[in-house]
C-alpha atoms as a PDB file:
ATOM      1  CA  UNK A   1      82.873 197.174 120.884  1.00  0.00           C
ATOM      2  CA  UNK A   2      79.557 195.534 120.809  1.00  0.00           C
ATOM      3  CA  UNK A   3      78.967 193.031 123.660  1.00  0.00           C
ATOM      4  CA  UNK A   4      77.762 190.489 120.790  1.00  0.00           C
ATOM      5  CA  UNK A   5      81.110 189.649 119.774  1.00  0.00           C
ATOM      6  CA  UNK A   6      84.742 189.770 121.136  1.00  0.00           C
ATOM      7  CA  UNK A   7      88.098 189.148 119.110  1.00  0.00           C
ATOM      8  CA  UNK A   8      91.317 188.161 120.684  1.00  0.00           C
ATOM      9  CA  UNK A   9      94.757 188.679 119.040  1.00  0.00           C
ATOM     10  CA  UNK A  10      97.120 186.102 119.618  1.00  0.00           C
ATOM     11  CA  UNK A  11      97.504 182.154 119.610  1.00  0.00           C
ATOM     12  CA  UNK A  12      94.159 180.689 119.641  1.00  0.00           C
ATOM     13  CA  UNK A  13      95.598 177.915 121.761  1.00  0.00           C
ATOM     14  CA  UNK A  14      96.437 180.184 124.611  1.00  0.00           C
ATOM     15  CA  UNK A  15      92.600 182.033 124.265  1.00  0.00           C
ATOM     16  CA  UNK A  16      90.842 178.659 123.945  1.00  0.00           C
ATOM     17  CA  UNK A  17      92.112 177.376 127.319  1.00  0.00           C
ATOM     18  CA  UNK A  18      90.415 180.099 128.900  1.00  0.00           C
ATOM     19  CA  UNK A  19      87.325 179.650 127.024  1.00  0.00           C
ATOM     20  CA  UNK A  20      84.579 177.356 128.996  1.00  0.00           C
ATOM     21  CA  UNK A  21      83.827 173.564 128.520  1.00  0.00           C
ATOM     22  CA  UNK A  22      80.764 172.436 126.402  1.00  0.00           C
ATOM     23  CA  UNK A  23      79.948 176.661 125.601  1.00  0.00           C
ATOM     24  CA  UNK A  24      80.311 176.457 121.792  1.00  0.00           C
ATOM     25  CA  UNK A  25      77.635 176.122 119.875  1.00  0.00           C
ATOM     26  CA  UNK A  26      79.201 176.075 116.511  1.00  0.00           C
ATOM     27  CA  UNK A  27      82.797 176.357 115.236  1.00  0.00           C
ATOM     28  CA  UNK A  28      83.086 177.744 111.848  1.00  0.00           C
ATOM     29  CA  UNK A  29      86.671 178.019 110.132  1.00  0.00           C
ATOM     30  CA  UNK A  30      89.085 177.884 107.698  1.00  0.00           C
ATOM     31  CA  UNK A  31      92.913 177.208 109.434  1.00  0.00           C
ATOM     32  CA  UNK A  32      95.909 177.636 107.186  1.00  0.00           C
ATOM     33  CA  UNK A  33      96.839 174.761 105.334  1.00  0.00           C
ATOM     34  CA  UNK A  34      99.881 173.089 103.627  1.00  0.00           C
ATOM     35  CA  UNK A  35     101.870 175.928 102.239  1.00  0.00           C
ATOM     36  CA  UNK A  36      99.010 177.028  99.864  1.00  0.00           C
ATOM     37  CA  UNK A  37      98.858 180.325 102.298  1.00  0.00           C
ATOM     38  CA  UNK A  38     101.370 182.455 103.215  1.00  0.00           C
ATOM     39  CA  UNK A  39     100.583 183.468 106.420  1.00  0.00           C
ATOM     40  CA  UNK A  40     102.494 186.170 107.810  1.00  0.00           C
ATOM     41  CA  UNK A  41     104.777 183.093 108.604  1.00  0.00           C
ATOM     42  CA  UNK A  42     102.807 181.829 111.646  1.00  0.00           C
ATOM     43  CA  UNK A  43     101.967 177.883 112.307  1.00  0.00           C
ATOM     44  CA  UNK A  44      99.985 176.541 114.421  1.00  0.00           C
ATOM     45  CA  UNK A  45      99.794 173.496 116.598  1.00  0.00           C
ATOM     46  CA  UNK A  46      96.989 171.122 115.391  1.00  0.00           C
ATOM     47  CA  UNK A  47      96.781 168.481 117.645  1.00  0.00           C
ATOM     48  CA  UNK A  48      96.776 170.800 120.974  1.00  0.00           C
ATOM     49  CA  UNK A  49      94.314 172.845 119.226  1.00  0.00           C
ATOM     50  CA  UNK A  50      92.106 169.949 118.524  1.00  0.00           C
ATOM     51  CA  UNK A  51      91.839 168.814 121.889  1.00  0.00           C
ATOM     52  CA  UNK A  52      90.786 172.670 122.928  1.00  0.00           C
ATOM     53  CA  UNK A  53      88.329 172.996 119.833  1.00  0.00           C
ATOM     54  CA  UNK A  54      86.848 169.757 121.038  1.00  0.00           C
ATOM     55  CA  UNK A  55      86.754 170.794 125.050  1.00  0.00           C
ATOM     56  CA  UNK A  56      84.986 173.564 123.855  1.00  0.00           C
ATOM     57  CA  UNK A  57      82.543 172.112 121.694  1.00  0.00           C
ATOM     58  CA  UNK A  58      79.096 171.938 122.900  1.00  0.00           C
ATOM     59  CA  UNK A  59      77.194 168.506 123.350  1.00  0.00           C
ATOM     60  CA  UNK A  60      75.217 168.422 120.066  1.00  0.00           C
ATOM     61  CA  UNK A  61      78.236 171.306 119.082  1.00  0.00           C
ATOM     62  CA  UNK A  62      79.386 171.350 115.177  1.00  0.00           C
ATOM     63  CA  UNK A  63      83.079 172.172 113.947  1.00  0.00           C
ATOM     64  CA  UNK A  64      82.701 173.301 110.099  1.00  0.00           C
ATOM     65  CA  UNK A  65      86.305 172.537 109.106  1.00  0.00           C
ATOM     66  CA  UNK A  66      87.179 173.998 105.214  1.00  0.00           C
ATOM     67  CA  UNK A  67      90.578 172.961 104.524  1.00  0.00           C
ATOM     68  CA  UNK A  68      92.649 171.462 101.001  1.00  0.00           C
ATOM     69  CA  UNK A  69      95.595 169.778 100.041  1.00  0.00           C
ATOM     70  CA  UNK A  70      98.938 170.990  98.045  1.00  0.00           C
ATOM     71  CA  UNK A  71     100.675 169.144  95.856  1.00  0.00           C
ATOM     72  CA  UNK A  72     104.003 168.757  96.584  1.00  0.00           C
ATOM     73  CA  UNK A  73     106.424 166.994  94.468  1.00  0.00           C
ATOM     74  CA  UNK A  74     103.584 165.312  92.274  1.00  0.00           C
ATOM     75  CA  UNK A  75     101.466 163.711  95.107  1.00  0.00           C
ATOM     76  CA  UNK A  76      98.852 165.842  97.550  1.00  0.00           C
ATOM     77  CA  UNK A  77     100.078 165.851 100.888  1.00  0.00           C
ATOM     78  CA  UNK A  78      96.860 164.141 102.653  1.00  0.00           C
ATOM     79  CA  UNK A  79      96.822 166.742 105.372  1.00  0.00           C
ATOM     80  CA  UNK A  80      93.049 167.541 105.510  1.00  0.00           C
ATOM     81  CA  UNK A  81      92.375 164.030 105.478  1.00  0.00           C
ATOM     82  CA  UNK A  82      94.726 163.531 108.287  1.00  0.00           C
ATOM     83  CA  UNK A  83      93.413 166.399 110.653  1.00  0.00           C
ATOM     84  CA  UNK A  84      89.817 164.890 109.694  1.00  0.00           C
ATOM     85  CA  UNK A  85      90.730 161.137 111.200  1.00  0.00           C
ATOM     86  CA  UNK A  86      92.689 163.055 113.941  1.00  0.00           C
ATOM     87  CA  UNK A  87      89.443 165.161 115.280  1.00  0.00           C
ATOM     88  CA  UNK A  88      87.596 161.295 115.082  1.00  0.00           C
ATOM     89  CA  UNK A  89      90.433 159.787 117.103  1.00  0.00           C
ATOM     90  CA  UNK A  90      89.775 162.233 119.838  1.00  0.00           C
ATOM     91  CA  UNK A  91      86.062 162.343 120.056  1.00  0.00           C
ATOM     92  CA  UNK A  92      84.205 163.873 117.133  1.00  0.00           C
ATOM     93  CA  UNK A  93      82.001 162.113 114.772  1.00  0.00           C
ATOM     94  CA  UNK A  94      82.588 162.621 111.481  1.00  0.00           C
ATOM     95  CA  UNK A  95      78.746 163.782 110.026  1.00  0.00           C
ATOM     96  CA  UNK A  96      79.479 164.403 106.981  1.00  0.00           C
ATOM     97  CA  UNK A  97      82.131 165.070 103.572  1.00  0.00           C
ATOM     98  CA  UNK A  98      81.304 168.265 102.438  1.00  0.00           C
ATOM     99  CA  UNK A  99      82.427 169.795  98.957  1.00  0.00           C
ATOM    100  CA  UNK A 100      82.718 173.064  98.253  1.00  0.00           C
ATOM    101  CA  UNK A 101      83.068 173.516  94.222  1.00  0.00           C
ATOM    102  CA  UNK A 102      84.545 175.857  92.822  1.00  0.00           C
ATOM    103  CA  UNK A 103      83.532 177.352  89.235  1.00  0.00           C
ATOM    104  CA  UNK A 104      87.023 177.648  88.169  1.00  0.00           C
ATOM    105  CA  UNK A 105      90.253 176.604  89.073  1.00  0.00           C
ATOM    106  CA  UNK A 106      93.299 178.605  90.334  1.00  0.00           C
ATOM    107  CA  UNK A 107      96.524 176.872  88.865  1.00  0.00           C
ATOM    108  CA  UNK A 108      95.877 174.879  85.044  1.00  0.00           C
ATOM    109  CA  UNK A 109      96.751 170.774  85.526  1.00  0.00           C
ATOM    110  CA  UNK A 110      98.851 169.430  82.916  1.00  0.00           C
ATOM    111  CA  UNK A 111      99.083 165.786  84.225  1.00  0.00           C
ATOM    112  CA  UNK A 112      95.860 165.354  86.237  1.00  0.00           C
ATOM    113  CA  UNK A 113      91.931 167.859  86.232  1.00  0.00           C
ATOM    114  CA  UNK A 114      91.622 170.750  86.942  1.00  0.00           C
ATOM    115  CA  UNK A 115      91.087 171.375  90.949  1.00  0.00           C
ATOM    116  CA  UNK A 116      88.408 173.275  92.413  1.00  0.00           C
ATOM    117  CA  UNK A 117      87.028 172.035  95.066  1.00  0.00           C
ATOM    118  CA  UNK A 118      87.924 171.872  98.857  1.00  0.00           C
ATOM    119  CA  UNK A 119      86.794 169.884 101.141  1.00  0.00           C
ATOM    120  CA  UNK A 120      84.342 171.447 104.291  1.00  0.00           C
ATOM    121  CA  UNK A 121      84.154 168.578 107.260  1.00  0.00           C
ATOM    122  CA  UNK A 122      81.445 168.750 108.902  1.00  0.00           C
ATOM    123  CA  UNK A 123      82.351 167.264 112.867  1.00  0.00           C
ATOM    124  CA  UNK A 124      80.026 166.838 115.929  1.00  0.00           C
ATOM    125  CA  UNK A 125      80.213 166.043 119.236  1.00  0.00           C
ATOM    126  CA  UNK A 126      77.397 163.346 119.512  1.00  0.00           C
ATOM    127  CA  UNK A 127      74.478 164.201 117.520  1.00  0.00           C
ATOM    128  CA  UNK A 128      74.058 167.407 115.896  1.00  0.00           C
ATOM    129  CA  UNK A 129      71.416 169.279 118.159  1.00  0.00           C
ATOM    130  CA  UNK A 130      70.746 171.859 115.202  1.00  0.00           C
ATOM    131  CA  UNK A 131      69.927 171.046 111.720  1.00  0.00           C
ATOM    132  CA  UNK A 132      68.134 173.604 109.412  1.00  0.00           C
ATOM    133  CA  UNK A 133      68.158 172.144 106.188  1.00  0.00           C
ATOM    134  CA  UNK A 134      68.528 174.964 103.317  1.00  0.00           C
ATOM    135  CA  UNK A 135      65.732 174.350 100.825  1.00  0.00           C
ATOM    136  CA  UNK A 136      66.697 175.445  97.321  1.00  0.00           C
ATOM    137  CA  UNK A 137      66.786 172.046  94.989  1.00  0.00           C
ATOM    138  CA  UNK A 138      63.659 172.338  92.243  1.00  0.00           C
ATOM    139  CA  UNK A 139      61.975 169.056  92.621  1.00  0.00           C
ATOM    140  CA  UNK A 140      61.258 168.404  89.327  1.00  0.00           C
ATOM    141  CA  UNK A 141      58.791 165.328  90.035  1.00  0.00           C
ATOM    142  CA  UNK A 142      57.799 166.165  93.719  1.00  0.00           C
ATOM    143  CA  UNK A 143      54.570 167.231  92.391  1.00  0.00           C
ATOM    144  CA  UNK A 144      53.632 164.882  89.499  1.00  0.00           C
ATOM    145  CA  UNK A 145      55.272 161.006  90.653  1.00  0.00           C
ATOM    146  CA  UNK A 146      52.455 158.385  90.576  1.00  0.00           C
ATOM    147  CA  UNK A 147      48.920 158.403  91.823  1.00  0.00           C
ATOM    148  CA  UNK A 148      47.435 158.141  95.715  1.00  0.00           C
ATOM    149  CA  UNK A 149      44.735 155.316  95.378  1.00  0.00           C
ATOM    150  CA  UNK A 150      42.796 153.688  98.195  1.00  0.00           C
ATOM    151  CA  UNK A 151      40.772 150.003  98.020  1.00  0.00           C
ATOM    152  CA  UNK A 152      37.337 150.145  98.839  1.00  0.00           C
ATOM    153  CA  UNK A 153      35.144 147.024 100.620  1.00  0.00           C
ATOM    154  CA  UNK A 154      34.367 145.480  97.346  1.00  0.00           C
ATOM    155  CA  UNK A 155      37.878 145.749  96.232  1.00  0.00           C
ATOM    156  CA  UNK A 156      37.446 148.538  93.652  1.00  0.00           C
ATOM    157  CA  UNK A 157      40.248 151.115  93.655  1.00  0.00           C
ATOM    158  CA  UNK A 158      39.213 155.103  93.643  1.00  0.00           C
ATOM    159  CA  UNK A 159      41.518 158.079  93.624  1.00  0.00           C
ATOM    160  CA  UNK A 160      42.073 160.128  97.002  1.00  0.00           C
ATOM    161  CA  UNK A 161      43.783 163.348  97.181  1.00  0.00           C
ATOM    162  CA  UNK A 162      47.678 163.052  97.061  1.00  0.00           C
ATOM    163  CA  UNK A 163      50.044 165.561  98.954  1.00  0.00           C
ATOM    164  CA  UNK A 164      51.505 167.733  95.834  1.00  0.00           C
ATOM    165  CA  UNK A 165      54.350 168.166  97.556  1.00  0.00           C
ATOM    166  CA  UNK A 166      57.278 170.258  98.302  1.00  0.00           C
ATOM    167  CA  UNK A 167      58.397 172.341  94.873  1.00  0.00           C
ATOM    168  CA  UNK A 168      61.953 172.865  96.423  1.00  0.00           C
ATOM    169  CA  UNK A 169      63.939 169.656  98.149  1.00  0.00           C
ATOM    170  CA  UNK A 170      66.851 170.087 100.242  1.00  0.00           C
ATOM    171  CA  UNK A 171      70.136 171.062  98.964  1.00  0.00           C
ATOM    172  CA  UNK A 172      72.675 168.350  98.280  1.00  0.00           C
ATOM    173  CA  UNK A 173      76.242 168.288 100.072  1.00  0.00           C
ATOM    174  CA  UNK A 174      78.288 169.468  97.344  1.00  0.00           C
ATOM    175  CA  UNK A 175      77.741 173.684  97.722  1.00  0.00           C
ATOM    176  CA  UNK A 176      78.416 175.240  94.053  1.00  0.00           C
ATOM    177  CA  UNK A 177      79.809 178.897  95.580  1.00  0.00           C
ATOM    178  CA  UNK A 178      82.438 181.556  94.282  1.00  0.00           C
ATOM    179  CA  UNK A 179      85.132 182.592  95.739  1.00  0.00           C
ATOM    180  CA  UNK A 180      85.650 186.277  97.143  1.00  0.00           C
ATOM    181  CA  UNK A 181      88.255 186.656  94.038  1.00  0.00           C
ATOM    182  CA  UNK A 182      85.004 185.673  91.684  1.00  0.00           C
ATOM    183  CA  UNK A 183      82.614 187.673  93.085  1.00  0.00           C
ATOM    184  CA  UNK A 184      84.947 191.105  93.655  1.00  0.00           C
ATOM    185  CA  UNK A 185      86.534 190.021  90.065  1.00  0.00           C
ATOM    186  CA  UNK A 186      89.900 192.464  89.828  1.00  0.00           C
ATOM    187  CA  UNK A 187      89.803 194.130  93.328  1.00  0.00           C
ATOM    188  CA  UNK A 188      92.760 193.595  95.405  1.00  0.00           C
ATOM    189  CA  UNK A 189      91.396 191.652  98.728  1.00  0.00           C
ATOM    190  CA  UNK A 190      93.041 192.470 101.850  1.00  0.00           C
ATOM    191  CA  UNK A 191      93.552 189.010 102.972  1.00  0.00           C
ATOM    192  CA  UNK A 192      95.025 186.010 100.692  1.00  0.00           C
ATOM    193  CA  UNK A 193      92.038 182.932 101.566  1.00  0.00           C
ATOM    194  CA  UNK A 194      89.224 184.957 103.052  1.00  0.00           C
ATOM    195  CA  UNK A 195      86.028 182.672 102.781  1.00  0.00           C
ATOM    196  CA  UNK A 196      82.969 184.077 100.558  1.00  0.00           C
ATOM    197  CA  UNK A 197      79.609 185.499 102.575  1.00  0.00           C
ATOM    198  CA  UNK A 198      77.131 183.226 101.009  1.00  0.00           C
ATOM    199  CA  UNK A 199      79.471 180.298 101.944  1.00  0.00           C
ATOM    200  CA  UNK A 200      79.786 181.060 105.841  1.00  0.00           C
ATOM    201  CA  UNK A 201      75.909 182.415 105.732  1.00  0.00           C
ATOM    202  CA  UNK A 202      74.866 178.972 104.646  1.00  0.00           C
ATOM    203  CA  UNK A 203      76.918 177.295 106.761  1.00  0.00           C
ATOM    204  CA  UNK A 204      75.698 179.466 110.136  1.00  0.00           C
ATOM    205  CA  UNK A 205      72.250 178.640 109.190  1.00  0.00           C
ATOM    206  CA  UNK A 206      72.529 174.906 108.870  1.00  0.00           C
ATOM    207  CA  UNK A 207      74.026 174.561 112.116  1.00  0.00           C
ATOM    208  CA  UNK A 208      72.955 176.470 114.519  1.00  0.00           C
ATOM    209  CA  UNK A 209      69.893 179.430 115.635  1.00  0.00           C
ATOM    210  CA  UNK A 210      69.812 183.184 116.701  1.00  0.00           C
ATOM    211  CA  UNK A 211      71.111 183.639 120.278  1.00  0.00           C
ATOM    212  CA  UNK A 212      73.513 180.508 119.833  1.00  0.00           C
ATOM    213  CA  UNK A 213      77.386 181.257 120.297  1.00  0.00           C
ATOM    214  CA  UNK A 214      79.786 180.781 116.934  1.00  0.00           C
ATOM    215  CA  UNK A 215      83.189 180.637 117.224  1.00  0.00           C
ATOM    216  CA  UNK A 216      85.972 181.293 114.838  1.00  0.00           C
ATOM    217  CA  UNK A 217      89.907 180.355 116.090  1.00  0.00           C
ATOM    218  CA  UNK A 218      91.315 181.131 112.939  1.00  0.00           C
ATOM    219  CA  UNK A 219      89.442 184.484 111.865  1.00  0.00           C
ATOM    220  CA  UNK A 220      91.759 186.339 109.549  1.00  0.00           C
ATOM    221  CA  UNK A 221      89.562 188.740 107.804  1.00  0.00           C
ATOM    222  CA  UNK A 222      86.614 188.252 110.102  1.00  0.00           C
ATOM    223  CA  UNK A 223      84.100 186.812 107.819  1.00  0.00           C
ATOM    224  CA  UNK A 224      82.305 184.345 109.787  1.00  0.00           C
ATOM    225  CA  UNK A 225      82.159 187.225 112.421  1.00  0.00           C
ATOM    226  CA  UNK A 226      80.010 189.481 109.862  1.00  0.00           C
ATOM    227  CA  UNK A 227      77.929 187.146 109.364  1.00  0.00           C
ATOM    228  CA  UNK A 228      77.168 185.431 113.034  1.00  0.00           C
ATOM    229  CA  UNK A 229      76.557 189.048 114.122  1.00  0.00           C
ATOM    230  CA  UNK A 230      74.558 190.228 111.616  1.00  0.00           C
ATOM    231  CA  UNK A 231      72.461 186.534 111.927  1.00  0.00           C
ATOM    232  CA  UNK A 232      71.723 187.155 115.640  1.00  0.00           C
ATOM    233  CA  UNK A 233      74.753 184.919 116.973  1.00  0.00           C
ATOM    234  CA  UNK A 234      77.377 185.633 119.652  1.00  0.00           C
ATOM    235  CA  UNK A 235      79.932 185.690 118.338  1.00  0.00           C
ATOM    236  CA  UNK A 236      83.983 184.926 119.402  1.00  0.00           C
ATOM    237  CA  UNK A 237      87.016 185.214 117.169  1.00  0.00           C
ATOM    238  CA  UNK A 238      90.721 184.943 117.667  1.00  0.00           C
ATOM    239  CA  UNK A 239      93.349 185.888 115.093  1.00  0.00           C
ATOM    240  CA  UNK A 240      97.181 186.021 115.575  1.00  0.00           C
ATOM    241  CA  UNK A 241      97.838 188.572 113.097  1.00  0.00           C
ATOM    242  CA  UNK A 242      97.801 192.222 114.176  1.00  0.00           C
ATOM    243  CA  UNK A 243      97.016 193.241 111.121  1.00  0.00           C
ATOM    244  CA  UNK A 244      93.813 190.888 110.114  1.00  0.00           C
ATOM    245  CA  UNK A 245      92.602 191.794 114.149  1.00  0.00           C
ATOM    246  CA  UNK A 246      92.005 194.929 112.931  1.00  0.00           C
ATOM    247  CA  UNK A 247      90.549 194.115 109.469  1.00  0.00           C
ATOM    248  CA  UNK A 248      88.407 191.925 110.759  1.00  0.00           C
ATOM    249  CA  UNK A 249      86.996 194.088 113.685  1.00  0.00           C
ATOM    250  CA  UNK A 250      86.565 197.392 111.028  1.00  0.00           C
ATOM    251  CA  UNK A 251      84.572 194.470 108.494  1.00  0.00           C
ATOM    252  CA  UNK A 252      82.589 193.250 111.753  1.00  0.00           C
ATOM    253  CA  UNK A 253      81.718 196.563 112.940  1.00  0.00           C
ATOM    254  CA  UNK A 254      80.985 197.903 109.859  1.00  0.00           C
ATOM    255  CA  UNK A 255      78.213 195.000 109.099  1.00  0.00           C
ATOM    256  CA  UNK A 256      76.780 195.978 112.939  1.00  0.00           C
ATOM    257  CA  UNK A 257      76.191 199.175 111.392  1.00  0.00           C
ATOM    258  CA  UNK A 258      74.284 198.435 108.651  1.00  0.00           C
END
């Protein structure tokens, strides 16, 4: 196994406790939610886990939190906002509402739209130490928005160079991505929610830098591991489920050897 990661099967409550205080550098995950996954039938316990994910959490530390709502009996059960006003209530700052749209939806609305988005909270522990904004917005009139003019002694006003600008802005907070389903359209995936590349890639570079350490307590099919290792990251998962340990250790491994 390569010293830049480790995985460990089992509760993450039990691993986190023997994980040290203030060592994360960035928590990156996507917990089971509602009943919209079934889960090998495992639960977990949110509040204890909170308090560890928290302990954990670097000063300056951010917990990317991707999580959605089902609908039971007509109304959505609230849960992620909930968990999101439960991680303020015991320390984090909520830095910002992220949406993560979806082109298409999975289940046709008769009696309300169409849902595809879920929500990604973005939580830190004080201010975020690490922000690397991802450029890719086409400013359409960075580089042509009024005129740079400067008033001489007699009061006549001349041109002076103006700063062109930047042609790309930074990117907004709601992320347009696909799915894994979308972008491995009819191929059976070996995990029911696994969370798409470009979506944990963009995510790891916003929030933290090569050498830092990303964490992952709910890993399933190792995702954010591939791509904190293969991004220069340390990298430390934990996964209850025999069977997505080993997935996601063959997926991580197979990324170091690229």
């Amino acid at each position: 196994m390569s010293e830049q990661y480790s995985i460990h099967k089992g509760d993450c409550l039990d691993h986190l406790k023997h994980i040290q205080e203030n060592s994360i550098d960035l928590i990156l995950t996507s917990p089971p939610y509602d009943n919209l996954r079934d889960y090998n039938s495992y639960s977990f316990n949110f509040p204890e886990i909170s308090k560890e994910l928290y302990r954990v959490t670097k000063k300056g530390g951010v917990l990317v939190w991707v999580v959605s709502d089902s609908v039971i009996h007509g109304s959505e059960s609230g849960t992620s906002f909930r968990q999101a006003l439960h991680f303020k209530e015991i320390g984090y700052n909520l830095h910002d509402t992220m949406i993560w749209e979806k082109p298409n939806f999975s289940n046709p609305s008769r009696n309300r739209y169409h849902q595809v988005f879920e929500y990604m909270f973005i939580l830190t522990k004080g201010k975020p130490k690490t922000f690397n904004p991802i450029l890719d917005v086409v400013n359409k009139y960075g580089t042509c928005w009024g005129k740079n003019t400067a008033r001489l002694p007699d009061g006549t006003m001349v041109p002076r160079p103006k700063n062109p600008g930047r042609i790309l802005g930074m990117r907004r907070n709601v992320w347009k991505n696909n799915t894994v389903g979308q972008d491995y359209v009819c191929q059976k995936q070996p995990h029911p929610a696994m969370m798409p590349e470009k979506l944990v890639r963009d995510h790891i570079t916003s929030w933290s830098n090569e050498g830092d350490t990303v964490l992952d307590p709910f890993l399933g099919s190792g995702t954010t591991g591939m791509m904190a290792v293969q991004m220069k990251r340390n990298f430390i998962g934990m996964e209850i489920s025999e069977e997505y340990v080993n997935l996601a250790r063959e997926r991580i491994e197979s990324k170091i050897r690229e």
